[in-house]
Protein backbone atom coordinates (compact mmCIF):
# COMPACT_ATOMS: atom_id res chain seq x y z
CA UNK A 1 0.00 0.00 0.00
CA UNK A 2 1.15 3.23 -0.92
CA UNK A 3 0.45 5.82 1.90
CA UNK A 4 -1.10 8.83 -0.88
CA UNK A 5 -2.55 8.85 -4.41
CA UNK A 6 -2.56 11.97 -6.00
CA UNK A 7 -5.94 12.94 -8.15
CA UNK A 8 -6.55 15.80 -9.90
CA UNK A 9 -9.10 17.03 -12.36
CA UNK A 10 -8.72 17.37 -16.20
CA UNK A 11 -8.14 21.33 -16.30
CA UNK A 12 -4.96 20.90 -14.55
CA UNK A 13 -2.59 20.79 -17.65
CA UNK A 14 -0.86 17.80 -16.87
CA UNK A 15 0.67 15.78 -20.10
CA UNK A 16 -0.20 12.32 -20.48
CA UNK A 17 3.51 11.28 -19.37
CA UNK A 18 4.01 12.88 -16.61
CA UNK A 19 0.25 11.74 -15.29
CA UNK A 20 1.88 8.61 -15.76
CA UNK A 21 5.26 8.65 -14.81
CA UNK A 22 3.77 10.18 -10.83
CA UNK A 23 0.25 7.88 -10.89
CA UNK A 24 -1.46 11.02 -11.47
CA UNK A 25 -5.05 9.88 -11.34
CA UNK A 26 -6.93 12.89 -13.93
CA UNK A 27 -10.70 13.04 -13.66
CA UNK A 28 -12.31 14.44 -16.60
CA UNK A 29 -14.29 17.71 -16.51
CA UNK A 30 -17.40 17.35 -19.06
CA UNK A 31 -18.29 18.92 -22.82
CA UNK A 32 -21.50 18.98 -23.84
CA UNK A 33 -21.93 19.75 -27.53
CA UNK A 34 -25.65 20.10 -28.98
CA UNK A 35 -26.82 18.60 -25.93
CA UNK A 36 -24.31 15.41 -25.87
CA UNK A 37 -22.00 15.04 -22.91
CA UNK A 38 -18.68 14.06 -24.03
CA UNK A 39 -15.35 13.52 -21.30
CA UNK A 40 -12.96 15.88 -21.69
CA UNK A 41 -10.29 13.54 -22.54
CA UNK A 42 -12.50 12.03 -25.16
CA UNK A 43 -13.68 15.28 -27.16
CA UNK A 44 -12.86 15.65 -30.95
CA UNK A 45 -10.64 18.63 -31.13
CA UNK A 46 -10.85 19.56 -34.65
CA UNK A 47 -14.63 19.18 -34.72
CA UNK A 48 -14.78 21.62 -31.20
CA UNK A 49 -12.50 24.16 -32.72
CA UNK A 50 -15.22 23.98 -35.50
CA UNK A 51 -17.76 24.83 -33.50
CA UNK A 52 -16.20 27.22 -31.18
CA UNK A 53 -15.01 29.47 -34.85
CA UNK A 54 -19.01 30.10 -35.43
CA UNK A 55 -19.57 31.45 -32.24
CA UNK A 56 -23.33 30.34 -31.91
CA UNK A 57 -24.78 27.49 -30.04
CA UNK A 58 -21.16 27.32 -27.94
CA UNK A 59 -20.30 24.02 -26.43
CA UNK A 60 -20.96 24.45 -22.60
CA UNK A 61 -18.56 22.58 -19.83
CA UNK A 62 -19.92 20.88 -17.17
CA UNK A 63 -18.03 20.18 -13.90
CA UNK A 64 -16.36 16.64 -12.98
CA UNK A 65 -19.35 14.60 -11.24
CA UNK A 66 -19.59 13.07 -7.30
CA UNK A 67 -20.28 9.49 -9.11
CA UNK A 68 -16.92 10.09 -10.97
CA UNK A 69 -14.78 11.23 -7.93
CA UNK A 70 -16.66 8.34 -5.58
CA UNK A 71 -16.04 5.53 -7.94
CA UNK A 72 -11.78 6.64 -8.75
CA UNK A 73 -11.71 6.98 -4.26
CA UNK A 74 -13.14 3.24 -4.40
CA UNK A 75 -10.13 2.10 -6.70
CA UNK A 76 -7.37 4.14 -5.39
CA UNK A 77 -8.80 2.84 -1.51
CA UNK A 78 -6.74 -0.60 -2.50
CA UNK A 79 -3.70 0.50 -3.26
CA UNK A 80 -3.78 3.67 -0.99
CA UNK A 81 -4.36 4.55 2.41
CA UNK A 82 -4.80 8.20 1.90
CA UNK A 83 -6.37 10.01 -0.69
CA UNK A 84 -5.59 13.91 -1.56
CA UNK A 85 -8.15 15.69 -5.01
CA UNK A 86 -6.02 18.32 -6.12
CA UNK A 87 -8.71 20.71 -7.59
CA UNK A 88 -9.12 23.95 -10.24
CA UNK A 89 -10.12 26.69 -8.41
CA UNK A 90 -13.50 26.43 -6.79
CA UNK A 91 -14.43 30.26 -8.40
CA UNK A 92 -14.25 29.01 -11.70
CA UNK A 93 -16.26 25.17 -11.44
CA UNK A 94 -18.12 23.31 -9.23
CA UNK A 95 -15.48 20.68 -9.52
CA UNK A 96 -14.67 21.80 -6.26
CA UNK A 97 -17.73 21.33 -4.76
CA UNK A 98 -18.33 18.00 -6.24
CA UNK A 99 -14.78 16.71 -4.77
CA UNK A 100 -16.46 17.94 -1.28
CA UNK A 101 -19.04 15.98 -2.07
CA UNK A 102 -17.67 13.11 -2.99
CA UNK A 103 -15.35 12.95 -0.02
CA UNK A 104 -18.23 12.70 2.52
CA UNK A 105 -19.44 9.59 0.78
CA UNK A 106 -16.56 8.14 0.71
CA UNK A 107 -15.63 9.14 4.20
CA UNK A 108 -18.84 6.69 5.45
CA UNK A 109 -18.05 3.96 2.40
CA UNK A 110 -13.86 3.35 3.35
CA UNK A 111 -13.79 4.94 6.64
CA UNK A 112 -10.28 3.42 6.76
CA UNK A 113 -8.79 5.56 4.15
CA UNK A 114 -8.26 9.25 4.63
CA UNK A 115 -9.95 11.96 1.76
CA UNK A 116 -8.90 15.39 1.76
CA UNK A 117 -9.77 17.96 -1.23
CA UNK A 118 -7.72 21.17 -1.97
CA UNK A 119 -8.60 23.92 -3.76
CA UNK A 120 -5.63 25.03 -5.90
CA UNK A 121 -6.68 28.43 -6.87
CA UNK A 122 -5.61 28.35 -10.06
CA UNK A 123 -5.64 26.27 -12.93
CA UNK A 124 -3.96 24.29 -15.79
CA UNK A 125 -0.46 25.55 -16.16
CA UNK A 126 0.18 26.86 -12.34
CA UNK A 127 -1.58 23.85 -11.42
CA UNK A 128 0.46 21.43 -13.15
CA UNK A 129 3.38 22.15 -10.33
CA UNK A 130 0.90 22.38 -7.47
CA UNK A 131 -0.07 18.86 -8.62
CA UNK A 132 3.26 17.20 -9.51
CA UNK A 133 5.22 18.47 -6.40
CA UNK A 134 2.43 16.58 -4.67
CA UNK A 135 2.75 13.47 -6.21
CA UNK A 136 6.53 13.68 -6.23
CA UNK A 137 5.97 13.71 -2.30
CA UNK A 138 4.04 11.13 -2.00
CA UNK A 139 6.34 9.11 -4.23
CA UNK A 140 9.06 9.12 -1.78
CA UNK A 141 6.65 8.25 0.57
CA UNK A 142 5.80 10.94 2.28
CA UNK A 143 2.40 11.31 5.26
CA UNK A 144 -0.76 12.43 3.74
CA UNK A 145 0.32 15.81 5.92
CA UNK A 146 3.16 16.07 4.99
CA UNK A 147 1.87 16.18 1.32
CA UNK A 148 -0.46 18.46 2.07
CA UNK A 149 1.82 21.15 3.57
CA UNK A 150 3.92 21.28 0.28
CA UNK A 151 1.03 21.44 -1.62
CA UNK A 152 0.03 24.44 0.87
CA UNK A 153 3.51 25.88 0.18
CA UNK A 154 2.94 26.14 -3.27
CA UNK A 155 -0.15 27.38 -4.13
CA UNK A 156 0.85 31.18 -3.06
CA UNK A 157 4.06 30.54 -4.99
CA UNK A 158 3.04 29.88 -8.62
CA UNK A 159 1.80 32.37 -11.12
CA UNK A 160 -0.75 32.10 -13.86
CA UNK A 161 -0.64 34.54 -16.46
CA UNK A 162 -2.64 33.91 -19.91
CA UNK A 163 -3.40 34.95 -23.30
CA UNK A 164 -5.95 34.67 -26.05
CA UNK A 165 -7.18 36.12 -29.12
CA UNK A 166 -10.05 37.08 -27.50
CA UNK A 167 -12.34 37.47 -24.06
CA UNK A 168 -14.99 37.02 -25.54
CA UNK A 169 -15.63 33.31 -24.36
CA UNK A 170 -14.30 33.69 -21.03
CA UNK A 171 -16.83 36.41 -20.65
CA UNK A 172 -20.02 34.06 -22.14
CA UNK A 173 -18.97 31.54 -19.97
CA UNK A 174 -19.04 33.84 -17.21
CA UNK A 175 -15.53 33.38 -16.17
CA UNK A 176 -14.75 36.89 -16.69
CA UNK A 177 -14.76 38.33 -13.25
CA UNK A 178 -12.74 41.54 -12.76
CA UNK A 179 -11.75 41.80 -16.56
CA UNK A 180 -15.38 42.23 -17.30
CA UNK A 181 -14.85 45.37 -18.76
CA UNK A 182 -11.79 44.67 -20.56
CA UNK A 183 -13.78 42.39 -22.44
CA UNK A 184 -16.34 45.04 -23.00
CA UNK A 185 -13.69 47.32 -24.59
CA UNK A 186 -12.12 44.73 -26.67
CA UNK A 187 -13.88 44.88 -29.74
CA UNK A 188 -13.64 48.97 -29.69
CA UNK A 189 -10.05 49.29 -28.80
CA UNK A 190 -8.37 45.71 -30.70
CA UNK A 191 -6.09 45.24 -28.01
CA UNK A 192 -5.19 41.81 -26.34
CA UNK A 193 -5.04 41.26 -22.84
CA UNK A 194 -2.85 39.14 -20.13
CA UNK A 195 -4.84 37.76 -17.19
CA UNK A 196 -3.79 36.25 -14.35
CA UNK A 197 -5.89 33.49 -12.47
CA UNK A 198 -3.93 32.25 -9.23
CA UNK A 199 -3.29 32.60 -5.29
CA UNK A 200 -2.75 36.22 -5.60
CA UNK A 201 -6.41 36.94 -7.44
CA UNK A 202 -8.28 34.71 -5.30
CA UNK A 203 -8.72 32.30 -7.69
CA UNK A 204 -10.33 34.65 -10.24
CA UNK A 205 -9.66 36.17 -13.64
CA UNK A 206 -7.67 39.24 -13.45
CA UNK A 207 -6.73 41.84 -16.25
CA UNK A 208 -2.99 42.50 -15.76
CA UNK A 209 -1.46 44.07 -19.00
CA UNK A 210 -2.71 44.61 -22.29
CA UNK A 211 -1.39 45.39 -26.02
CA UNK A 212 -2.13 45.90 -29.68
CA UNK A 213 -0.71 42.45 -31.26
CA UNK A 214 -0.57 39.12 -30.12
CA UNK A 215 3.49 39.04 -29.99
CA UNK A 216 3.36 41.99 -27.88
CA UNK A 217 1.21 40.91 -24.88
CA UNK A 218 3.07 37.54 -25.28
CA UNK A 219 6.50 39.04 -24.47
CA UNK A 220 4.38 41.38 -21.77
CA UNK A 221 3.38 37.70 -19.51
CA UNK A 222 7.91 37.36 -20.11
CA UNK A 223 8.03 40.54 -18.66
CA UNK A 224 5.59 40.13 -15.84
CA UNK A 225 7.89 37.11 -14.84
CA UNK A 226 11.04 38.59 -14.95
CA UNK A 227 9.11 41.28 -12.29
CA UNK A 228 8.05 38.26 -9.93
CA UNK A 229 11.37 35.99 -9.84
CA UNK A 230 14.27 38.48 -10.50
CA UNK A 231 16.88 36.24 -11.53
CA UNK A 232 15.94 32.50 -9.65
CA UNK A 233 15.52 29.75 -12.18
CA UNK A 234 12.17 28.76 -13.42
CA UNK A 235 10.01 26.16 -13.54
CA UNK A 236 7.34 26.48 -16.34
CA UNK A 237 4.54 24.73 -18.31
CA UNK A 238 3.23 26.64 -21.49
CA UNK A 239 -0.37 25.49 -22.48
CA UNK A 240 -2.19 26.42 -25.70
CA UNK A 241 -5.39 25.62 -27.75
CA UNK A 242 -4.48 25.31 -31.17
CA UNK A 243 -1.23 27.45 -32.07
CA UNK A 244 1.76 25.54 -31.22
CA UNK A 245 3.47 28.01 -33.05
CA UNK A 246 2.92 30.62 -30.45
CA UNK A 247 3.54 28.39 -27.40
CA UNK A 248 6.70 27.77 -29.20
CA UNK A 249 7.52 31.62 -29.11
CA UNK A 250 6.93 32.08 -25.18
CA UNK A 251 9.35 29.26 -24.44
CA UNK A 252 12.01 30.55 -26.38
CA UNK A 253 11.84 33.97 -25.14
CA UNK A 254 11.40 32.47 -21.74
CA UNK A 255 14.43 29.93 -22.69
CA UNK A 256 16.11 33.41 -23.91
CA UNK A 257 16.20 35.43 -20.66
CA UNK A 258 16.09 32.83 -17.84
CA UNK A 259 17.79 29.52 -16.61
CA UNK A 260 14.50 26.96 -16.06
CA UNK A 261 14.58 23.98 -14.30
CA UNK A 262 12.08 22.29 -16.30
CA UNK A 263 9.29 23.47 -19.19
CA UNK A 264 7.08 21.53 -20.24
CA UNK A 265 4.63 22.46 -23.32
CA UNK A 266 1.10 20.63 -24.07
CA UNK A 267 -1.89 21.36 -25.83
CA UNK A 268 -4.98 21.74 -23.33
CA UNK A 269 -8.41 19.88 -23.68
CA UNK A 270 -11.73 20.54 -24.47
CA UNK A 271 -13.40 22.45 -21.49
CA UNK A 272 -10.40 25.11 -21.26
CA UNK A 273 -10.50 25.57 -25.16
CA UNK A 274 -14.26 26.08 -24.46
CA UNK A 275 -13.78 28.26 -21.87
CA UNK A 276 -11.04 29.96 -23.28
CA UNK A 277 -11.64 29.73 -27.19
CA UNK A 278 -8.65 28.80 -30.10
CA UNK A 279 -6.01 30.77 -29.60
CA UNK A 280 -5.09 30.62 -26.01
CA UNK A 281 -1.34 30.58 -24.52
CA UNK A 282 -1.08 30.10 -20.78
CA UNK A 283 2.06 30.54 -19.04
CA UNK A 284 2.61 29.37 -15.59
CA UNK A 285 5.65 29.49 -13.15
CA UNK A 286 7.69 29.77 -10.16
CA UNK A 287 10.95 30.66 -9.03
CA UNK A 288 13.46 28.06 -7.59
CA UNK A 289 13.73 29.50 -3.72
């Protein structure tokens, strides 16, 4: 018996490998597309991009269920004694909520394993480390505590700072929050804008920067970083719907003005390209102490 598995839900942009490599366990968030409810690990990219390009009758998200979380606690109860959901932040989903949920059950059903939920604050690229420090712990072994006061640690430490061609779907999707009206003077003043979605927002989308092209505001988020870390090496993950080629840009300016420890670079799933539309880069870090 292991003493902790690690789960985590799907918006946490976590590559397949790596998932893998830690025993990750990654419960999918849900797409629903002209009323059919697809997994978010099982959605047709190409067709979704499709979709979301038209801008009418927009694929919706729906937050990971109790059943799901329930039934993965029941499977990782025999190899586990301990138990620890890693989720999104709670502002953004009900994911959260369902976790909470989920963890009562199961608290009555295998009183003899211990359930604890988190809620990150952020999500996909900030809480890729949040996530994988965790189940690095508990891979050497480490108390269900003792994971849980790294994960603690580093939820105030990473940063979350994003990009997309437009705000227009974070706003539909009511996601928005306090960049509401950055959204609202978007399609007047053609600018893009850099948000930021972590510890230090609450767990909600705030406007940070903003500027005319797309290249621009990218090498704005480089900026922004340089500002938080000064000159400590960086860990960072570098997410994107659809354009590779500009995921590819911010890792070799961020390759081009700081030592990293690791980067990793992935293509995100359905919900966040939902949520977020083609054409998002996300950009999360933190500095080596």
């Amino acid at each position: 018996m292991k003493k902790v598995a690690i789960m985590a839900d799907s918006i946490a942009a976590i590559p397949q490998k790596v998932a893998q490599q830690y025993d990750i366990r990654i419960i999918p968030l849900h797409v629903i597309i002209e009323g059919k409810d697809y997994l978010d690990t099982e959605v047709d990219m190409g067709k979704l991009y499709a979709r979301l390009k038209e801008k009418k009758k927009l694929p919706t998200t729906s937050a990971i269920s109790v059943g799901q979380v329930l039934e993965a606690c029941h499977e990782l109860s025999k190899s586990a004694s301990a138990i620890l959901f890693i989720s999104m932040t709670s502002r953004m989903s009900k994911t959260y909520e369902a976790a909470i949920e989920a963890r009562k059950i199961a608290r009555k059903e295998l009183p003899q394993t211990a359930i604890e939920v988190i809620d990150s604050q952020t999500v996909t690229c900030a809480d890729l480390f949040i996530i994988l420090e965790a189940a690095k712990a508990a891979a050497q072994g480490k108390s269900l505590n003792e994971v849980i006061q790294i994960v603690n640690s580093m939820i105030p430490r990473v940063n979350q700072f994003s990009v997309r061609d437009t705000l227009f779907y974070l706003d539909k999707g009511g996601r928005v929050f306090e960049a509401k009206s950055w959204a609202e003077a978007e399609s007047l003043n053609s600018f893009r804008a850099v948000v930021e979605i972590d510890a230090s927002t609450g767990g909600v989308t705030k406007p940070v920067a903003r500027a005319r092209t797309k290249t621009q505001v990218i090498s704005k988020m480089v900026d922004l970083a340089k500002e938080r870390v000064g000159d400590k090496k960086l860990h960072v993950a570098i997410g994107h719907t659809n354009v590779p080629a500009q995921a590819e840009q911010l890792r070799e300016m961020v390759l081009s003005q700081f030592q990293c420890e690791e980067i990793y670079v992935t293509e995100l799933m359905g919900a966040t390209a939902v949520m977020n539309g083609e054409g998002l880069v996300e950009f999360g870090f933190y500095g080596s102490d």
